[in-house]
Protein backbone atom coordinates (compact mmCIF):
# COMPACT_ATOMS: atom_id res chain seq x y z
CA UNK A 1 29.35 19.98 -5.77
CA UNK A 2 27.75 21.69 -2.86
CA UNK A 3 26.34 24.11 -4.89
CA UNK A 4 24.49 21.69 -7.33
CA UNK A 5 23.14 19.51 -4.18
CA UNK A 6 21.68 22.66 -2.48
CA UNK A 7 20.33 23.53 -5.89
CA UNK A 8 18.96 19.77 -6.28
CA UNK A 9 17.22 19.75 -2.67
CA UNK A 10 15.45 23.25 -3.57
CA UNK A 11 14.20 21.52 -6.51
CA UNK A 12 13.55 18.30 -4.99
CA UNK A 13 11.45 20.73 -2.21
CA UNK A 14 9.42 22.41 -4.85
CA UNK A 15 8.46 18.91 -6.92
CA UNK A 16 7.24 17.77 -3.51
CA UNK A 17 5.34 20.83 -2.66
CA UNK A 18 3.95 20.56 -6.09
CA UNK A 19 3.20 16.98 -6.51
CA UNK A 20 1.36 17.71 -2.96
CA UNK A 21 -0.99 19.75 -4.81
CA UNK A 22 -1.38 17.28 -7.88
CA UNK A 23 -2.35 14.78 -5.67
CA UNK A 24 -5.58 13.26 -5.28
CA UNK A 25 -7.88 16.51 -4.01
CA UNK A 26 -10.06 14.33 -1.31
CA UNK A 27 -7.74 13.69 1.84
CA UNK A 28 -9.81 11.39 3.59
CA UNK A 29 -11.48 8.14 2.05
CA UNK A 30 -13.94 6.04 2.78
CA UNK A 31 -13.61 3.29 5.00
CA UNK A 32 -15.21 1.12 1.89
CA UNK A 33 -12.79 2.60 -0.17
CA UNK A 34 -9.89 1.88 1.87
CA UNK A 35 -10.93 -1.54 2.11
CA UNK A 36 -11.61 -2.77 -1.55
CA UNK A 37 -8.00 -1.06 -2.00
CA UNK A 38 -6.75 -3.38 0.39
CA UNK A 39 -8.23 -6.07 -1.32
CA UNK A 40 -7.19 -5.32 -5.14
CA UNK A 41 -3.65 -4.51 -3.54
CA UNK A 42 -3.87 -8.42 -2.25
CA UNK A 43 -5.53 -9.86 -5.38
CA UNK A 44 -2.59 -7.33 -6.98
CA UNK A 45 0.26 -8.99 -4.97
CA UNK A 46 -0.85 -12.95 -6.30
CA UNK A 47 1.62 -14.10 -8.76
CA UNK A 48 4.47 -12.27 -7.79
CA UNK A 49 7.61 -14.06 -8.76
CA UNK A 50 11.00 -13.58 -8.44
CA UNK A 51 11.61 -15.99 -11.51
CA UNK A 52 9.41 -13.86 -13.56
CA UNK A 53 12.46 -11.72 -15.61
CA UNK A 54 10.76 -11.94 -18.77
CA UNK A 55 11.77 -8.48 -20.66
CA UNK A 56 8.84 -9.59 -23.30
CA UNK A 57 6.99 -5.57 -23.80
CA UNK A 58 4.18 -5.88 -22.32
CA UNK A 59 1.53 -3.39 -24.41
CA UNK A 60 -2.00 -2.71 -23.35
CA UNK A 61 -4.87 0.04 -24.05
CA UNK A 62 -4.72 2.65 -22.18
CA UNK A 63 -8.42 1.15 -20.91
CA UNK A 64 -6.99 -1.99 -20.06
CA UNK A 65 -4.44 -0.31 -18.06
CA UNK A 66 -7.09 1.75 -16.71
CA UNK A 67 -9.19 -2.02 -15.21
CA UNK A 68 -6.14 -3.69 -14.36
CA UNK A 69 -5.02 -1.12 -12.32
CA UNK A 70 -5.83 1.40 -9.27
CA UNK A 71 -6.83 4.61 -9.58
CA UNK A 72 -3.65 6.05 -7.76
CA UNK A 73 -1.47 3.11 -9.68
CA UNK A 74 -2.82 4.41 -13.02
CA UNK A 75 -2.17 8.25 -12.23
CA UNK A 76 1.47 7.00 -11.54
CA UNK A 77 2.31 4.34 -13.75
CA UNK A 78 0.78 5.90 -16.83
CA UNK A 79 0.24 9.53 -16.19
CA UNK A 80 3.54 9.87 -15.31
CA UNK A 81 2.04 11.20 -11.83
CA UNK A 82 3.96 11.89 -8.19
CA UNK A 83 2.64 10.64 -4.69
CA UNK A 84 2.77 12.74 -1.66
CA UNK A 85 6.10 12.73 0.39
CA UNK A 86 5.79 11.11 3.59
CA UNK A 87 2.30 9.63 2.42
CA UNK A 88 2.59 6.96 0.98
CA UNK A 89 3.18 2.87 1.81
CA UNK A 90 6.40 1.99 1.36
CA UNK A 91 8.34 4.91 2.45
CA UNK A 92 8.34 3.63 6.18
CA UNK A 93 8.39 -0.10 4.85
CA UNK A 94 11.87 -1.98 6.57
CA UNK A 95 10.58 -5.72 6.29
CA UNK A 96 13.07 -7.72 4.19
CA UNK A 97 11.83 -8.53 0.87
CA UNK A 98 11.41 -7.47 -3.10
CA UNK A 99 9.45 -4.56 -4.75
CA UNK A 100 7.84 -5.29 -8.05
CA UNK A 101 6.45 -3.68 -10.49
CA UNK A 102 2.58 -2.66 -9.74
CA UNK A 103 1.61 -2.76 -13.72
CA UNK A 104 3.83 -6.14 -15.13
CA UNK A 105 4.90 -7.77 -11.72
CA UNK A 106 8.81 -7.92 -12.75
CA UNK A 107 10.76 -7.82 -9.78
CA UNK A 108 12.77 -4.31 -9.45
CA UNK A 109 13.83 -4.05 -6.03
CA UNK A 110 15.33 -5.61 -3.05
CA UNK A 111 14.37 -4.56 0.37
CA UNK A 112 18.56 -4.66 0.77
CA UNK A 113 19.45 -1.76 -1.64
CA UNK A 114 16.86 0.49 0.58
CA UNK A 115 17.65 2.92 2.60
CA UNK A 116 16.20 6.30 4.82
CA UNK A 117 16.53 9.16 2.20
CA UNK A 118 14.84 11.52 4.46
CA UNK A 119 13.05 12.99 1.37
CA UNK A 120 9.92 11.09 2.03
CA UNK A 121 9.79 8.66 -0.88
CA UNK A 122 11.28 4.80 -1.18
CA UNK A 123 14.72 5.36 -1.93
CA UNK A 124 17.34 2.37 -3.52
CA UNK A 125 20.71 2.59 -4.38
CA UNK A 126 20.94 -0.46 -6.56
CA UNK A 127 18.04 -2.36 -8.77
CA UNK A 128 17.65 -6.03 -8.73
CA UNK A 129 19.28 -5.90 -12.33
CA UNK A 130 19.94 -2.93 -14.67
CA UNK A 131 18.01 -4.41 -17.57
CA UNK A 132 14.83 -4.14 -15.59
CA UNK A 133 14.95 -0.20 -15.78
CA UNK A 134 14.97 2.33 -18.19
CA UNK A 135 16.47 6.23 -17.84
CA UNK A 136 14.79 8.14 -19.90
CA UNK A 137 14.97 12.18 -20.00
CA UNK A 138 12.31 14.09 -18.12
CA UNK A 139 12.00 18.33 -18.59
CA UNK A 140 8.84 18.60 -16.51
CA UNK A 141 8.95 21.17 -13.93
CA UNK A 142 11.36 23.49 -15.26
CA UNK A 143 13.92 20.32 -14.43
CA UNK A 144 16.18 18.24 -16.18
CA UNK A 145 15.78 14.35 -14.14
CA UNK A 146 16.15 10.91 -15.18
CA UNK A 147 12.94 9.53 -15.14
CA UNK A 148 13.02 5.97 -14.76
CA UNK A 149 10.33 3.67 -15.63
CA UNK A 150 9.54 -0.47 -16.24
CA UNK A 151 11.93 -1.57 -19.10
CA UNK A 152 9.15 -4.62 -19.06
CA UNK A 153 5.48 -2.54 -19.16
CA UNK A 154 7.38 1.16 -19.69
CA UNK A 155 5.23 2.37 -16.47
CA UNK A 156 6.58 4.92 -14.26
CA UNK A 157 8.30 4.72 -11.39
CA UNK A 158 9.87 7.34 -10.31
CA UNK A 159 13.43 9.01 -10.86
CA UNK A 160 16.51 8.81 -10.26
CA UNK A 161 19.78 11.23 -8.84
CA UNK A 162 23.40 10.95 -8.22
CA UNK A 163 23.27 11.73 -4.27
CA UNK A 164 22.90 8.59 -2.80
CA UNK A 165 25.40 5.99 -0.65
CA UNK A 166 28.21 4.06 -1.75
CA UNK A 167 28.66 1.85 -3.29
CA UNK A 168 26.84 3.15 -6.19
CA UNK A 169 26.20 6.95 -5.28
CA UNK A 170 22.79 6.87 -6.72
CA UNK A 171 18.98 7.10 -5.32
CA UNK A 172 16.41 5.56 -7.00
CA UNK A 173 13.21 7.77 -6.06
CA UNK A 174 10.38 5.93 -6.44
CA UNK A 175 6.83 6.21 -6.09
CA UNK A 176 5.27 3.55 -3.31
CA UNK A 177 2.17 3.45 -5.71
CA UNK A 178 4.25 1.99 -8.93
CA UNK A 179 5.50 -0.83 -6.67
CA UNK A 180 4.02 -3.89 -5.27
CA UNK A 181 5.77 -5.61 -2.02
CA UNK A 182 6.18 -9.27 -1.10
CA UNK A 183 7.93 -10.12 1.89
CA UNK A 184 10.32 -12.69 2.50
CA UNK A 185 9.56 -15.88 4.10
């Protein structure tokens, strides 16, 4: 078992290293830039629901995805891209509350099933409710992973491996950028 999780964090090193050089080419943004983020992430988060559970598909265009959406959502949700490690909003998050989907708004995750991976990505070990995710096969990078993505809006989210903490053993990788956050009151 050793073997396979040494074998797993090389590859898990590598993806990193190589979704650092997929990412977004400009390091710095504009402070206008930064800010009308801000604001579509707010307009984003209205209408996030914990009662929403609706597993109704939820089909668009690929250019209504493209409006509804932010540039770095879109690349992730529907381009099947990878933040940086480290880099990215929610990887540091530890207020109590639920992650949602960024595309459909169902509620995936709750800030209780999180936990420090050290791998530099939003780790769970648990989803809100297994019908809210899907596992589907993913052979990119010269790796076999379960990719898993919105059972809802089929946007992805990131993946998911068998090395995380009881009680379920598993880490659900995901990608800051798929995920909306509201806080609990």
């Amino acid at each position: 078992m050793k073997k396979y999780t040494k074998i797993a964090a090389l590859a898990l090193i590598a993806f990193g290293f190589m979704a650092c050089m997929q990412a977004n080419k400009s390091e710095e943004k504009e402070v206008g830039d930064v800010a009308a983020n801000d604001t579509n992430t707010t307009m984003q988060q209205i209408g996030l629901s914990l009662n929403d559970t609706s597993l109704t598909k939820v089909e668009k265009t690929e250019a209504e995805w493209k409006k509804q959406l932010t540039d770095n959502q879109y690349y992730i949700l529907r381009k099947k891209g990878t933040e940086r490690p480290f880099q990215n909003e929610f990887n540091e998050n530890h207020k109590k509350g639920h992650y949602f989907c960024a595309a459909c708004k169902l509620p995936l995750f709750s800030s209780e099933t999180k936990f420090n991976s050290g791998i530099g990505w939003p780790s769970f070990y648990d989803v809100i409710d297994k019908n809210r995710v899907k596992e589907v096969v993913d052979k990119s990078l010269g790796m076999v992973r379960g990719e898993i993505v919105c059972a809802r809006c089929e946007g992805h989210l990131g993946h998911l491996f068998d090395d995380g903490p009881k009680p379920t053993g598993l880490r659900y990788c995901m990608n800051s950028g798929a995920m909306l956050f509201q806080e609990s009151k």
